[in-house]
N, C-alpha and C. Protein backbone atom coordinates (compact mmCIF):
# COMPACT_ATOMS: atom_id res chain seq x y z
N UNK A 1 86.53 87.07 94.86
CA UNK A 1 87.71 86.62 95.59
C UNK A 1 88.94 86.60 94.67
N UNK A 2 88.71 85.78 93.44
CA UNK A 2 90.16 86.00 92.54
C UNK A 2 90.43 87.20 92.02
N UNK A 3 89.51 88.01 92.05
CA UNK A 3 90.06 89.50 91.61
C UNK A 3 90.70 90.25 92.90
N UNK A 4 90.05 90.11 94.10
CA UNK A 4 91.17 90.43 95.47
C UNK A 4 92.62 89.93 95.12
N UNK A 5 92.35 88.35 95.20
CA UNK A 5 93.64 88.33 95.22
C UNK A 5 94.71 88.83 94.03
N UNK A 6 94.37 89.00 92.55
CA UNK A 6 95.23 90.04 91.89
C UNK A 6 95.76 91.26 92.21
N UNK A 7 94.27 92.19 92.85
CA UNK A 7 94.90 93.11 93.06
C UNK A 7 96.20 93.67 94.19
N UNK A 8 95.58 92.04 95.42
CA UNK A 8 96.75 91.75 96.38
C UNK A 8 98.02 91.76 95.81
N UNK A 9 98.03 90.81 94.72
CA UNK A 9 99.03 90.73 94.22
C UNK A 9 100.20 91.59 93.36
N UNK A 10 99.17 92.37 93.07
CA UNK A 10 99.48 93.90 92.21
C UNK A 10 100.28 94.28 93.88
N UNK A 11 100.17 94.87 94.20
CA UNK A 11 100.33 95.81 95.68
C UNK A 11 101.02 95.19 96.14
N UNK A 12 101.47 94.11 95.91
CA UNK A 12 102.54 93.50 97.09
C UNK A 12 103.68 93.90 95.72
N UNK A 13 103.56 93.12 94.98
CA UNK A 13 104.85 93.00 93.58
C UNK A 13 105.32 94.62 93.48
N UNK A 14 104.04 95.86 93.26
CA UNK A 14 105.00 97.09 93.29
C UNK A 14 105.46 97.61 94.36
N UNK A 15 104.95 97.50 95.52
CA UNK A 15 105.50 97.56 96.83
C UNK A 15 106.87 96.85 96.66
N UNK A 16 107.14 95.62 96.57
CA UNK A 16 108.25 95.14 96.27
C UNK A 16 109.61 95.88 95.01
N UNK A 17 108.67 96.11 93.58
CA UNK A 17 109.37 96.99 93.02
C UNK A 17 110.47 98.28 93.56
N UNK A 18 109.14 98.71 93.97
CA UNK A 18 109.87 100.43 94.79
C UNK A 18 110.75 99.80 96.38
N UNK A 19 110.87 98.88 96.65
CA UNK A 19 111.82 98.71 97.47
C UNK A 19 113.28 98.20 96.89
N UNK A 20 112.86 97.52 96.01
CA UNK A 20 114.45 97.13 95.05
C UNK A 20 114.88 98.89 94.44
N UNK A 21 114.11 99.38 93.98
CA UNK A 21 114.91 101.14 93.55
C UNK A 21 115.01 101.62 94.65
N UNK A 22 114.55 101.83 95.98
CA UNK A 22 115.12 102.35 96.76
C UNK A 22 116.15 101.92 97.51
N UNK A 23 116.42 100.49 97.22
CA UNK A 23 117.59 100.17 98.23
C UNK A 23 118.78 99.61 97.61
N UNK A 24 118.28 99.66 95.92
CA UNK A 24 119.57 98.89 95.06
C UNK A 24 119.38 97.41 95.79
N UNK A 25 118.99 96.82 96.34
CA UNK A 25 118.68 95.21 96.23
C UNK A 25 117.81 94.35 96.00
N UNK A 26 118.38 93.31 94.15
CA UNK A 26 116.90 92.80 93.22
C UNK A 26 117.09 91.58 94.33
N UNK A 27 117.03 91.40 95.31
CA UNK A 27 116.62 90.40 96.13
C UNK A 27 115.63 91.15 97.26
N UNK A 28 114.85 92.36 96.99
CA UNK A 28 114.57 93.09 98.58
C UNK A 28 113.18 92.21 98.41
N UNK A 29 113.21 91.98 99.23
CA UNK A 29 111.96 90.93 99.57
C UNK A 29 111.32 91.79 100.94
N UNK A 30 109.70 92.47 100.76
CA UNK A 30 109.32 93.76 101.48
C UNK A 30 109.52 93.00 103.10
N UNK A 31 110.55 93.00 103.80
CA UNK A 31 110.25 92.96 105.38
C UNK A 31 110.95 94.12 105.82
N UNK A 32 111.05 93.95 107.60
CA UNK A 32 111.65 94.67 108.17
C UNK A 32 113.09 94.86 108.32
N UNK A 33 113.42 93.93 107.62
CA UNK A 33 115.09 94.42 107.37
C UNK A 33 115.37 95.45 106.92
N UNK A 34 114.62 95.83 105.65
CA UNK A 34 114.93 96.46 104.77
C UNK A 34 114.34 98.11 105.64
N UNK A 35 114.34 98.15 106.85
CA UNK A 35 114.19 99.52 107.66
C UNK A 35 115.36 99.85 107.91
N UNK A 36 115.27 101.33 107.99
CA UNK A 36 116.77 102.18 108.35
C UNK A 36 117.41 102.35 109.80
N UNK A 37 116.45 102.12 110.71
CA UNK A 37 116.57 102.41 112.06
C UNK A 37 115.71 101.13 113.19
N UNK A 38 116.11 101.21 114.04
CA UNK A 38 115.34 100.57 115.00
C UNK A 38 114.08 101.44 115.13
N UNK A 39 114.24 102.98 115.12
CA UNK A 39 113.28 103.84 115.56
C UNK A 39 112.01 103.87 114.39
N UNK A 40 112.43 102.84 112.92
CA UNK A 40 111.72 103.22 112.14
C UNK A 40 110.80 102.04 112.28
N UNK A 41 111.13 100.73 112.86
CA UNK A 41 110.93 99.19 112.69
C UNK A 41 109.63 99.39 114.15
N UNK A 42 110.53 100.45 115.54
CA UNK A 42 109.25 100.43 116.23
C UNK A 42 107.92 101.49 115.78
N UNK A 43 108.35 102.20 114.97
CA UNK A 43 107.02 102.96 114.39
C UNK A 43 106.02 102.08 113.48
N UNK A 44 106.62 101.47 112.68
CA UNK A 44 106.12 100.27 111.85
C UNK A 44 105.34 99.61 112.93
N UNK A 45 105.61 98.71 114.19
CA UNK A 45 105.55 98.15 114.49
C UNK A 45 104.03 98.57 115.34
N UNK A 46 104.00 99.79 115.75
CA UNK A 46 103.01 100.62 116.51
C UNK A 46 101.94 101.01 115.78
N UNK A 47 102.39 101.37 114.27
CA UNK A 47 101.36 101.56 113.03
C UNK A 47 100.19 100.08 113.02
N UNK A 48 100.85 98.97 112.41
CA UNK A 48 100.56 97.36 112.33
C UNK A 48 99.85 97.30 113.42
N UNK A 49 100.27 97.58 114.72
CA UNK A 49 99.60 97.09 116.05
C UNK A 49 98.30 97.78 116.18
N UNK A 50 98.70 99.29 115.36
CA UNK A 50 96.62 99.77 115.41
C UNK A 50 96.07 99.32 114.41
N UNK A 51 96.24 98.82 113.08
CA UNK A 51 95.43 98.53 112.24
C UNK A 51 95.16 97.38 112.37
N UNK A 52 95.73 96.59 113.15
CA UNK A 52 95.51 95.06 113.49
C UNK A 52 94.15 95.00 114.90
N UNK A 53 94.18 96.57 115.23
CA UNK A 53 92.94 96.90 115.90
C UNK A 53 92.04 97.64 115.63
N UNK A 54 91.70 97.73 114.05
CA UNK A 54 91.03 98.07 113.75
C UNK A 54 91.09 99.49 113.36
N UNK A 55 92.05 100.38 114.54
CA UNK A 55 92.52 101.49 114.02
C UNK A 55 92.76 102.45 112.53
N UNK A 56 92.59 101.95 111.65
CA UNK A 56 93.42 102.05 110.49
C UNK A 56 93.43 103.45 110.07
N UNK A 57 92.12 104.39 110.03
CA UNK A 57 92.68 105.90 109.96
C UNK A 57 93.46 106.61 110.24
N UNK A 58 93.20 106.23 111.89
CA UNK A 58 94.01 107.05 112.69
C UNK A 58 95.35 106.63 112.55
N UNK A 59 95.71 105.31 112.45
CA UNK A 59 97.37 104.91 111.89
C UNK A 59 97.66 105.45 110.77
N UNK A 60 97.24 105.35 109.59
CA UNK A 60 97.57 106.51 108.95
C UNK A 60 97.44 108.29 108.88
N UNK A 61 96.98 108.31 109.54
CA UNK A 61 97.23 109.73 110.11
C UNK A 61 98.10 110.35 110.93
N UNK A 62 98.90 108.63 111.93
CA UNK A 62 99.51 109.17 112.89
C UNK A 62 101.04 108.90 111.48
N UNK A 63 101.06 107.86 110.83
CA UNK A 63 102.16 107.63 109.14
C UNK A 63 102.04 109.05 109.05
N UNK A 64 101.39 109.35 108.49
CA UNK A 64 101.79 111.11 107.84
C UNK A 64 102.22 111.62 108.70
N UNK A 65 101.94 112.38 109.70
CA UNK A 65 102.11 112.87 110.63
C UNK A 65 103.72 112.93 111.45
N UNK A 66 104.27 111.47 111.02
CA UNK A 66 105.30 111.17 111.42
C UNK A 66 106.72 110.56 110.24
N UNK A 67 106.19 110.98 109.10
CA UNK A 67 106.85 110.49 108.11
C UNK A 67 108.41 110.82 108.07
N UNK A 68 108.78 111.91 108.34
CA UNK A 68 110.21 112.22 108.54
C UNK A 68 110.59 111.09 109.50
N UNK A 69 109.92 110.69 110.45
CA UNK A 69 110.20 109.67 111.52
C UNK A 69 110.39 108.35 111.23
N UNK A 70 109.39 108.10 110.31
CA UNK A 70 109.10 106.85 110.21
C UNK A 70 110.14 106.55 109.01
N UNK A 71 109.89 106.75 108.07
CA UNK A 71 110.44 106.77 106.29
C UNK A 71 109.54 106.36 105.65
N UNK A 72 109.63 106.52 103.87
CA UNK A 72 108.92 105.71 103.17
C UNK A 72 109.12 104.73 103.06
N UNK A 73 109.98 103.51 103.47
CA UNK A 73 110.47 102.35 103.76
C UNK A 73 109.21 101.77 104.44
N UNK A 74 109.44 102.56 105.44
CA UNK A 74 108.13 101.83 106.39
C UNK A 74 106.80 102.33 106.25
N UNK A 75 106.43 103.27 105.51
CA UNK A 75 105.37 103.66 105.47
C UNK A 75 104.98 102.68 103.65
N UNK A 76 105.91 102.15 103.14
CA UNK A 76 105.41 101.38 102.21
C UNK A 76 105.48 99.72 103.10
N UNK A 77 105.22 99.38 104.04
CA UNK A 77 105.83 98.26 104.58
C UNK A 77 104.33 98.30 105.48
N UNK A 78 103.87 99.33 105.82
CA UNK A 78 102.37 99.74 106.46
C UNK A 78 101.69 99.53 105.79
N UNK A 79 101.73 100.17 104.36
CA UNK A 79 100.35 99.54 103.39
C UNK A 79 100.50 98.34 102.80
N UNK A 80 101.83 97.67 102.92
CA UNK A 80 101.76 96.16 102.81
C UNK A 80 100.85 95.39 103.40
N UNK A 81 101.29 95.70 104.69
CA UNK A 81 100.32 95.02 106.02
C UNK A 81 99.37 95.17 105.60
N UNK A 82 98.75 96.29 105.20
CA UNK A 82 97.08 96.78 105.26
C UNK A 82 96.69 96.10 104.06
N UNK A 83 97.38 96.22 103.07
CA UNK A 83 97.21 94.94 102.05
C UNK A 83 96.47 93.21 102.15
N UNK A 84 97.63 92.65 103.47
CA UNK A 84 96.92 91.21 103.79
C UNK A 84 95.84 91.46 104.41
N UNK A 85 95.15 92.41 104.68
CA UNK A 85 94.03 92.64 105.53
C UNK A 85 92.87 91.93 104.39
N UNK A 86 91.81 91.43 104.49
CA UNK A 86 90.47 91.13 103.79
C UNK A 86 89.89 92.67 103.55
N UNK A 87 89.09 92.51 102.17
CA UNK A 87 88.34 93.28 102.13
C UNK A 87 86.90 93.76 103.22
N UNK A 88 86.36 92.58 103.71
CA UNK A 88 85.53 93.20 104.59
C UNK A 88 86.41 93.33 106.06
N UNK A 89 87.50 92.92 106.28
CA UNK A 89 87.84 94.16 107.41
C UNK A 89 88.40 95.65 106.75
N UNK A 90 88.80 95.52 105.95
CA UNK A 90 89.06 96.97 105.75
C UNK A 90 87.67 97.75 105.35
N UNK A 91 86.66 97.48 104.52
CA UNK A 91 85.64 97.89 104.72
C UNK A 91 84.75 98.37 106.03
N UNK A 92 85.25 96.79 106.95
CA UNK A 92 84.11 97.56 108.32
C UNK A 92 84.98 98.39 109.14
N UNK A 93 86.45 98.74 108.68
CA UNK A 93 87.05 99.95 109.17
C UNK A 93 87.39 101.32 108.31
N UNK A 94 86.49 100.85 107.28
CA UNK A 94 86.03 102.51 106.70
C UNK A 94 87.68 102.65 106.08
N UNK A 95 88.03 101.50 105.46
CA UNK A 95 88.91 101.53 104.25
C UNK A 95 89.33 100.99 103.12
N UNK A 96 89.97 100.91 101.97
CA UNK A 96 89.78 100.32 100.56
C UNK A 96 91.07 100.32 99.76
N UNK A 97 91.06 99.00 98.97
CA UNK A 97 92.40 98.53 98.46
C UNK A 97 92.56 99.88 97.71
N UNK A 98 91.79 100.97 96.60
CA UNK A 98 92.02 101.96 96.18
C UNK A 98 92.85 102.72 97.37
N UNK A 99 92.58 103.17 98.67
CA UNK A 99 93.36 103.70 100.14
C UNK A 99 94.81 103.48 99.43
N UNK A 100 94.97 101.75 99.95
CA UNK A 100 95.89 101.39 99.92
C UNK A 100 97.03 101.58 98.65
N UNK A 101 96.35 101.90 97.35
CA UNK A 101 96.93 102.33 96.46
C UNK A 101 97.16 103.77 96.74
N UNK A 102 96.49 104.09 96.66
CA UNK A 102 96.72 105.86 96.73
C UNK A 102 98.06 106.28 97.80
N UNK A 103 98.12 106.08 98.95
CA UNK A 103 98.98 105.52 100.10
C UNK A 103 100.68 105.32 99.21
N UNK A 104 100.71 104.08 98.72
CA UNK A 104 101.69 103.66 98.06
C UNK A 104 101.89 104.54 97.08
N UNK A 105 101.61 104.99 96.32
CA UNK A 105 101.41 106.29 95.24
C UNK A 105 102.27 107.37 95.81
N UNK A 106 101.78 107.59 96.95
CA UNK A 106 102.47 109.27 97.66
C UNK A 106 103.41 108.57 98.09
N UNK A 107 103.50 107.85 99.11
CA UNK A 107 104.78 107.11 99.63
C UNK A 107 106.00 106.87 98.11
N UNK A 108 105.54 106.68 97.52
CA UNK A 108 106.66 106.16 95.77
C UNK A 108 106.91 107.83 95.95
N UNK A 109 106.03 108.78 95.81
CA UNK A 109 106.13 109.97 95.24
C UNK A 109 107.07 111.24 96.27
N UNK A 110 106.85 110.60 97.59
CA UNK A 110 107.91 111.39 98.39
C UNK A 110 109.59 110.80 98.40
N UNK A 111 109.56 109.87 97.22
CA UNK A 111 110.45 108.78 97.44
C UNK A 111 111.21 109.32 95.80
N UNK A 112 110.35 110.21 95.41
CA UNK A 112 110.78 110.62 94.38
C UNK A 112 110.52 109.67 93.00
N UNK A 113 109.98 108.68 93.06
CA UNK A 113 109.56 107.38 92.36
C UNK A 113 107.72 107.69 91.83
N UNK A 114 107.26 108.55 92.08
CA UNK A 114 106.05 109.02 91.64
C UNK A 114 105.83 108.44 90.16
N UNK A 115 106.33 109.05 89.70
CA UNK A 115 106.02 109.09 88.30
C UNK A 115 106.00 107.63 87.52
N UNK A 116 107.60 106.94 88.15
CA UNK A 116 107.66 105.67 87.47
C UNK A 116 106.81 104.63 88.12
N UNK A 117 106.45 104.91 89.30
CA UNK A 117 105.07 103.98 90.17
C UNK A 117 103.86 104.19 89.39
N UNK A 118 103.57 105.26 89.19
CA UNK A 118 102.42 105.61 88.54
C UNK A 118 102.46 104.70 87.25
N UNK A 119 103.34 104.91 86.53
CA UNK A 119 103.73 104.10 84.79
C UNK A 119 103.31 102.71 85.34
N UNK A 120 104.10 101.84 86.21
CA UNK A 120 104.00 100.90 86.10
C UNK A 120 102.80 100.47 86.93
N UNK A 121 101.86 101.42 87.36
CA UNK A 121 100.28 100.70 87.85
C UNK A 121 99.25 100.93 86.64
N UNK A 122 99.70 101.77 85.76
CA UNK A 122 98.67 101.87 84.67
C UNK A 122 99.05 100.99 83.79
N UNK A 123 100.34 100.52 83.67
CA UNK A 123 100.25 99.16 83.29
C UNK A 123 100.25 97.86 83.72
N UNK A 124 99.44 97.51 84.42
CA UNK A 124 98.82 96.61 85.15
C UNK A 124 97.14 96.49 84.71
């Protein structure tokens, strides 16, 4: 359990990181404000609503799929969510805090932030 919650904690703090470089604000605290559009807040919102049903592949599949749509804003704001999830629900939906890293990784990396996301999870 205390090693969950580090790594929770890892994943929320660089999630948080890469939202202060993408938006220029050291106050961005990861919510839905910090979305570009209404159109991006209801994609978010439709993502959350399947993984909160268990969905979670297919929500990320429908994230990729729709990324020009959505942004990396919100598609780092998705693996937040999937973040507070417990390990055995993401397990009995056939997914893993590694997912959730990897996820955040490409999301930093279409964000052009790849590299310095990467630096600062290997030092962790």
């Amino acid at each position: 359990m205390f090693e969950q919650d580090i790594i929770m904690r890892q994943i929320h703090e660089i999630v948080r990181v890469i939202l202060v470089l993408l938006t220029g604000r050291g106050d961005a605290e990861p919510d839905t404000e910090l979305l570009q559009s209404v159109q991006h807040k209801q994609m978010l919102d439709r993502l959350t609503a399947m993984v909160d049903a268990g969905e979670i592949n297919a929500a990320e599949d429908l994230l990729y799929e729709s990324l020009p749509l959505c942004g990396v804003r919100a598609a780092l704001l998705f693996y937040l969510h999937l973040n507070q999830k417990s390990d055995d629900f993401l397990e009995a939906h056939g997914f893993s805090r590694e997912e959730i890293r990897d996820g955040i990784l490409d999301a930093a990396a279409k964000a052009g932030l790849g590299e310095i996301v990467g630096t600062l999870w290997r030092d962790q």
